[in-house]
N, C-alpha and C. Protein backbone atom coordinates (compact mmCIF):
# COMPACT_ATOMS: atom_id res chain seq x y z
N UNK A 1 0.84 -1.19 0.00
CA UNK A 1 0.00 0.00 0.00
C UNK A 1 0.88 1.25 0.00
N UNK A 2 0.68 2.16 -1.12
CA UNK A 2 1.11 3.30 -0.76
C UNK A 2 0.32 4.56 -0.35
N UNK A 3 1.19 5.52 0.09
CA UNK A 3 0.27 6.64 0.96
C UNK A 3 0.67 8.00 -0.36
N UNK A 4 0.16 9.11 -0.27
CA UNK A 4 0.31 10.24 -0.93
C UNK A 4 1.36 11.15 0.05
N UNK A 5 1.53 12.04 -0.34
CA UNK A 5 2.36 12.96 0.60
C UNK A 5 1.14 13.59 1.38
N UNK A 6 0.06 14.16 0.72
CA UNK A 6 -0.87 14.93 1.34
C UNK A 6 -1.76 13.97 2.58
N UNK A 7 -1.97 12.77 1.74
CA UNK A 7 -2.20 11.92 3.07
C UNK A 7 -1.31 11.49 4.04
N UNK A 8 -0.22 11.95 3.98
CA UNK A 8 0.26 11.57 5.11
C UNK A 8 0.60 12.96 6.58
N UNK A 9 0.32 13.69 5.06
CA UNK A 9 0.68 15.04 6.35
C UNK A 9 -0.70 14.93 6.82
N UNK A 10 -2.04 14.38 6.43
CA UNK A 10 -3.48 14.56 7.11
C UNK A 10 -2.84 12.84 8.16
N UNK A 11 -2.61 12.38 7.64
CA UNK A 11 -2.97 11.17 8.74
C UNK A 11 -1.52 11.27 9.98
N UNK A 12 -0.57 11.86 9.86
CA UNK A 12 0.17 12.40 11.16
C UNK A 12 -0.13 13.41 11.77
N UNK A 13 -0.87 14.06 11.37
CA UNK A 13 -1.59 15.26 11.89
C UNK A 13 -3.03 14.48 12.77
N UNK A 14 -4.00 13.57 12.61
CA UNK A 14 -5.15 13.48 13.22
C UNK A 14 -4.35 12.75 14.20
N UNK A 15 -3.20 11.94 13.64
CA UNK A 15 -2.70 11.23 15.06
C UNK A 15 -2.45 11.93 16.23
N UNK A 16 -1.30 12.86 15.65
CA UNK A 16 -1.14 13.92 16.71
C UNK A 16 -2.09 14.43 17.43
N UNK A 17 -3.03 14.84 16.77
CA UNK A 17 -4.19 15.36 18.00
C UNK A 17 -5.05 14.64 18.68
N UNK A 18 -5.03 13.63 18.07
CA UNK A 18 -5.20 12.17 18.63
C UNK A 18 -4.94 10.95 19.60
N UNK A 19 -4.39 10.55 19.40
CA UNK A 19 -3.08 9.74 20.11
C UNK A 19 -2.05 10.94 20.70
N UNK A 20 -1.61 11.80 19.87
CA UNK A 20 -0.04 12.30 20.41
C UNK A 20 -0.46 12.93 21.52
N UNK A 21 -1.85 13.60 21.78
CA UNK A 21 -2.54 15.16 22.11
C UNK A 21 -1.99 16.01 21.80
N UNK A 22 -1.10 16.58 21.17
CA UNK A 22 -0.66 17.61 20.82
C UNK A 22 0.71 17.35 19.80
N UNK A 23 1.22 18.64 19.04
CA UNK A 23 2.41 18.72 18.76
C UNK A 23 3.64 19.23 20.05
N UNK A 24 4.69 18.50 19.64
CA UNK A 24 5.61 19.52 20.39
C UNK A 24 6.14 20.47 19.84
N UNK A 25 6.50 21.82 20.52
CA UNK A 25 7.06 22.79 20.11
C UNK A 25 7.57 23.10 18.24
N UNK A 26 8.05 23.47 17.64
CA UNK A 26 9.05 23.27 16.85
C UNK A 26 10.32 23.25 16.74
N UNK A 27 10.79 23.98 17.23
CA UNK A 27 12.57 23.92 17.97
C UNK A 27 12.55 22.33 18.87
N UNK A 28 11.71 21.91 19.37
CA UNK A 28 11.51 20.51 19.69
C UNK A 28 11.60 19.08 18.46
N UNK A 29 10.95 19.70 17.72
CA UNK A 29 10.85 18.74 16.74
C UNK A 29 11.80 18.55 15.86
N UNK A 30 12.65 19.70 15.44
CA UNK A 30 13.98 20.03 14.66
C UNK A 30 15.28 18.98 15.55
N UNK A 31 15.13 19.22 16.97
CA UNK A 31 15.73 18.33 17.63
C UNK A 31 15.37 16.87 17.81
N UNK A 32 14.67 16.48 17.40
CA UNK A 32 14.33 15.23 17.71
C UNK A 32 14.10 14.53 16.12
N UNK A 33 13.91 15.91 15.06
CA UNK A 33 14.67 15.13 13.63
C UNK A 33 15.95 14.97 13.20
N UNK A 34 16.56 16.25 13.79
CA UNK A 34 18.42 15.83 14.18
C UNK A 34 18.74 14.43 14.78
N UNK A 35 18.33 13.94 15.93
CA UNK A 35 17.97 12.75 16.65
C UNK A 35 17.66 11.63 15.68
N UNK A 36 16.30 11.84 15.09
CA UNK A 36 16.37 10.22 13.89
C UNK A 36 17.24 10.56 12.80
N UNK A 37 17.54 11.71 12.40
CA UNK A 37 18.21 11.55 10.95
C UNK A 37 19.78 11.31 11.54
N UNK A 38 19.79 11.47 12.94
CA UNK A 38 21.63 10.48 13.70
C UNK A 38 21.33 9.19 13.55
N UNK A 39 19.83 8.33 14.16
CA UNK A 39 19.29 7.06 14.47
C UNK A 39 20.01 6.27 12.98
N UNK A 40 19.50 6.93 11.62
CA UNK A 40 19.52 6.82 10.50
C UNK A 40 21.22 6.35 9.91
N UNK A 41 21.45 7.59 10.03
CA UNK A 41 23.13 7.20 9.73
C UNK A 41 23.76 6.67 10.25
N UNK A 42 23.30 6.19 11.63
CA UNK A 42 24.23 5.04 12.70
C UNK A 42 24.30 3.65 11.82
N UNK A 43 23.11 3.89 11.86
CA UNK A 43 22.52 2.09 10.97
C UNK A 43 23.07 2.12 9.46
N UNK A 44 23.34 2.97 8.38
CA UNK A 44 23.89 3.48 7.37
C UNK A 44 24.90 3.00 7.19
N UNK A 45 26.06 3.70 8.20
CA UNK A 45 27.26 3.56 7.72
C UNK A 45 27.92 2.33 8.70
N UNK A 46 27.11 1.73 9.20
CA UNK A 46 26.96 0.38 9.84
C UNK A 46 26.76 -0.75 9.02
N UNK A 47 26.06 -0.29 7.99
CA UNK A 47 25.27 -0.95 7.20
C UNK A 47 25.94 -1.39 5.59
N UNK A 48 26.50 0.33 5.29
CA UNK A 48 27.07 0.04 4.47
C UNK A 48 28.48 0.78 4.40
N UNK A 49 28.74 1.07 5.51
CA UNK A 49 30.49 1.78 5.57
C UNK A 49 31.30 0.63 6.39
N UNK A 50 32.13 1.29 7.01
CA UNK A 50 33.53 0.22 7.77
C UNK A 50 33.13 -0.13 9.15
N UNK A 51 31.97 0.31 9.81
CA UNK A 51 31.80 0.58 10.96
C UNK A 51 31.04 -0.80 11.37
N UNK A 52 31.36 -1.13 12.28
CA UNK A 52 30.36 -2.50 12.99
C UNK A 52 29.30 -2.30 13.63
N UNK A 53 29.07 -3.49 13.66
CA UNK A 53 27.04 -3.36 14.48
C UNK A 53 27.88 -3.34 15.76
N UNK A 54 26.94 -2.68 16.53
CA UNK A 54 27.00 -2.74 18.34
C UNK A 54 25.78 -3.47 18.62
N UNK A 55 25.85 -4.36 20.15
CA UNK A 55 24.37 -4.95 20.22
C UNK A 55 23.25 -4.17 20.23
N UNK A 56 23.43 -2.47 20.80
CA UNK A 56 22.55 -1.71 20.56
C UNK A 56 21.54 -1.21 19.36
N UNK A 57 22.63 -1.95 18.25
CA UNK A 57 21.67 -2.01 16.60
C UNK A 57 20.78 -2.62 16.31
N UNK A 58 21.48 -4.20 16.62
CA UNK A 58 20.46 -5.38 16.45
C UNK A 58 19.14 -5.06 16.41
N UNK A 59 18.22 -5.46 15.46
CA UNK A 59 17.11 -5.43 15.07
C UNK A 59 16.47 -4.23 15.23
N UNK A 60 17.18 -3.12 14.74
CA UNK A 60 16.68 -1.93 14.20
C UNK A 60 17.16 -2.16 12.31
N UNK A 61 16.15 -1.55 11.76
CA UNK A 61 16.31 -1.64 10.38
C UNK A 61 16.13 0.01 9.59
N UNK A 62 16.66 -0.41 8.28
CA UNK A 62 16.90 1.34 7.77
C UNK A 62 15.71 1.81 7.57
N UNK A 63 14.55 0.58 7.04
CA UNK A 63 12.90 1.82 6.60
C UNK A 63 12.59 2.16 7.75
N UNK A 64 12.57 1.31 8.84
CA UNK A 64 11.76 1.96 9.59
C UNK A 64 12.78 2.93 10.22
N UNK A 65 13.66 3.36 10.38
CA UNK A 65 14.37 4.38 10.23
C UNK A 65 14.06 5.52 9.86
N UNK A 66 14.25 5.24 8.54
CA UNK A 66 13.34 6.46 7.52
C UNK A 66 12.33 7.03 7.55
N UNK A 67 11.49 5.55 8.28
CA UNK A 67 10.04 6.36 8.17
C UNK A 67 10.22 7.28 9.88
N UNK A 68 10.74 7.28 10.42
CA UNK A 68 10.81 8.33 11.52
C UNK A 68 11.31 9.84 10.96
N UNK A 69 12.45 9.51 10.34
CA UNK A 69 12.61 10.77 9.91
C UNK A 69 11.36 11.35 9.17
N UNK A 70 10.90 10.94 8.35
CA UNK A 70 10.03 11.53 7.83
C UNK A 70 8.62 11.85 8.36
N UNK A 71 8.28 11.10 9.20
CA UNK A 71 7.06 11.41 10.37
C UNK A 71 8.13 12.92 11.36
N UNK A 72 9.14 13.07 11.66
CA UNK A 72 9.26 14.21 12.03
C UNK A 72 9.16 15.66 11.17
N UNK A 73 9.59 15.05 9.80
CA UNK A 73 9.25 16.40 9.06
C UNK A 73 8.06 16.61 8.38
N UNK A 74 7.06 15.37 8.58
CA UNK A 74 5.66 15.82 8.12
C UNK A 74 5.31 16.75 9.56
N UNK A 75 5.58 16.28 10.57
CA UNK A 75 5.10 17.34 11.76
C UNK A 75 5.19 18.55 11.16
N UNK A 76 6.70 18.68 11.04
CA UNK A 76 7.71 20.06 11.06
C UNK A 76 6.45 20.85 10.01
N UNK A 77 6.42 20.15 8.71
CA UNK A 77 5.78 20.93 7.41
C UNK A 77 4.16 21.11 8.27
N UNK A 78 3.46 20.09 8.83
CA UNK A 78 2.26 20.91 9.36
C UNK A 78 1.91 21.91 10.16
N UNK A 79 3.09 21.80 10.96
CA UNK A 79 3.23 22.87 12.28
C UNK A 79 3.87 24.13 11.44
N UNK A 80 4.68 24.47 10.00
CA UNK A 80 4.59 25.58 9.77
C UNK A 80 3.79 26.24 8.33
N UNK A 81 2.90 25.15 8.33
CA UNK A 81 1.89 25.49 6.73
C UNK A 81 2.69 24.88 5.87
N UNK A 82 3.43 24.23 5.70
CA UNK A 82 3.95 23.51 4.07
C UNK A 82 3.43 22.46 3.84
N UNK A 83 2.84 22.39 2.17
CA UNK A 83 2.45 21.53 2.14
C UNK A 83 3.36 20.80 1.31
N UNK A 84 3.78 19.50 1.43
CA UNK A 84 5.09 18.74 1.16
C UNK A 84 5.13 18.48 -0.28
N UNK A 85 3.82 18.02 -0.78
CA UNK A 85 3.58 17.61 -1.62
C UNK A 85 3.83 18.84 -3.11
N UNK A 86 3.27 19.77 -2.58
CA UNK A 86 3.41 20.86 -3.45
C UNK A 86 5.00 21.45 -3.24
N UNK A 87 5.70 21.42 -2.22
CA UNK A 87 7.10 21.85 -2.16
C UNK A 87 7.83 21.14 -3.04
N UNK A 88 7.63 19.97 -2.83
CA UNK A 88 8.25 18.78 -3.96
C UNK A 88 8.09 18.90 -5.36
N UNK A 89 7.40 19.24 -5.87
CA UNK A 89 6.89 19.76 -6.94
C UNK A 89 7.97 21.30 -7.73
N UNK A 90 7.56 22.13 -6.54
CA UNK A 90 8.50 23.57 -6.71
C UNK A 90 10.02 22.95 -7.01
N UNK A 91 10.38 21.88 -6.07
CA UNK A 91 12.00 21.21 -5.89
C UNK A 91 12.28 21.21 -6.95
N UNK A 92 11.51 20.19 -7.39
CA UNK A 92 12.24 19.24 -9.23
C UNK A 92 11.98 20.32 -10.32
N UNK A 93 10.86 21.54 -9.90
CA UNK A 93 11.32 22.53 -11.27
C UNK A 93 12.70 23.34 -11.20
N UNK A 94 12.62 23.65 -9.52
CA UNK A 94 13.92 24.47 -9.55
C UNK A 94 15.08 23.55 -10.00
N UNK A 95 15.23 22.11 -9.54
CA UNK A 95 16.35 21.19 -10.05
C UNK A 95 16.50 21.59 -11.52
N UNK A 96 14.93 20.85 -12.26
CA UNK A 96 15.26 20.89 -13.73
C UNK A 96 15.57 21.89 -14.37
N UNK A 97 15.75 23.07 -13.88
CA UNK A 97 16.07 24.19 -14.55
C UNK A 97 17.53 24.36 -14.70
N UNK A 98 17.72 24.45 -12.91
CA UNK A 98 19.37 24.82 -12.12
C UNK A 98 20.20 23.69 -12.48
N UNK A 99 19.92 22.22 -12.46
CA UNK A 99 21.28 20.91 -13.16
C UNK A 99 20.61 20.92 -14.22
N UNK A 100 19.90 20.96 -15.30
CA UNK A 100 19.21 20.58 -16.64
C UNK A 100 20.76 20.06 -17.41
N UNK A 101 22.05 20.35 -16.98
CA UNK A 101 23.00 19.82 -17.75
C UNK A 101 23.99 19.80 -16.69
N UNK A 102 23.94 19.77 -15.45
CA UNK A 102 24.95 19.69 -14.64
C UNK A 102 25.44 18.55 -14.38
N UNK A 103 24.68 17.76 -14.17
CA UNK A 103 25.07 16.04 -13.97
C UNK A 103 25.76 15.41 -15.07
N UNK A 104 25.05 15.54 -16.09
CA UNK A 104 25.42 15.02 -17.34
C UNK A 104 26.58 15.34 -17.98
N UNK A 105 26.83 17.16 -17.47
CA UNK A 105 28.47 17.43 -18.01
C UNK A 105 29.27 17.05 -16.74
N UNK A 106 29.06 16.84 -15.90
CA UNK A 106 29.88 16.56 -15.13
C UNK A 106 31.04 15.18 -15.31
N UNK A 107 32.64 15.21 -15.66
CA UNK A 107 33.29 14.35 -15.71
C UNK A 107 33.15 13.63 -14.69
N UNK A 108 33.35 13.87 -13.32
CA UNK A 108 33.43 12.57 -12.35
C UNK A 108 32.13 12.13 -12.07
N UNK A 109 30.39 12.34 -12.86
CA UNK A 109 30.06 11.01 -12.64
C UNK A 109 30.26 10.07 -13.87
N UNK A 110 31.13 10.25 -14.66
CA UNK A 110 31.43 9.47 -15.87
C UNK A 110 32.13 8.07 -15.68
């Protein structure tokens, strides 16, 4: 099953007021997506750099990883009016405009 972006900023949002009772702060939440997007790269370069598992890893995995980070920044985008879905959108025009030949001339990804 997949979700939309817009449904997901509605369905972390009813949770929150729901289940969570509230949001926390935002300077709260910035910290605690600093926090999973560390959770994230522990397991990463564990995963796929030089670094070893600690028993503290064991049976943590990278999606669900991910999906924390990203449940913190659907907060972040509801708590300040963005809607993700449409930002994403703005992204890939500004990309396709700004690299439209940057990658491609680029020697070292050749």
């Amino acid at each position: 099953m997949d979700i939309t972006i817009s449904d997901a900023q509605q369905q972390v949002d009813d949770w929150i007021k729901t289940v969570g009772v509230r949001y926390f702060s935002e300077l709260t939440n910035l910290g605690i997506l600093m926090e999973e997007v560390g959770e994230l790269s522990r397991l990463m370069v564990r995963t796929y750099g030089e670094q070893s598992f600690k028993e503290s890893d064991k049976g943590k995995n990278i999606s669900d990883e991910m999906a924390d980070v990203l449940w913190v920044l659907l907060c972040l985008a509801n708590q300040t009016g963005v809607n993700l879905g449409e930002a994403l959108i703005k992204n890939f025009e500004k990309k396709n405009i700004r690299d439209a030949k940057r990658h491609t001339d680029n020697e070292k990804l050749r």
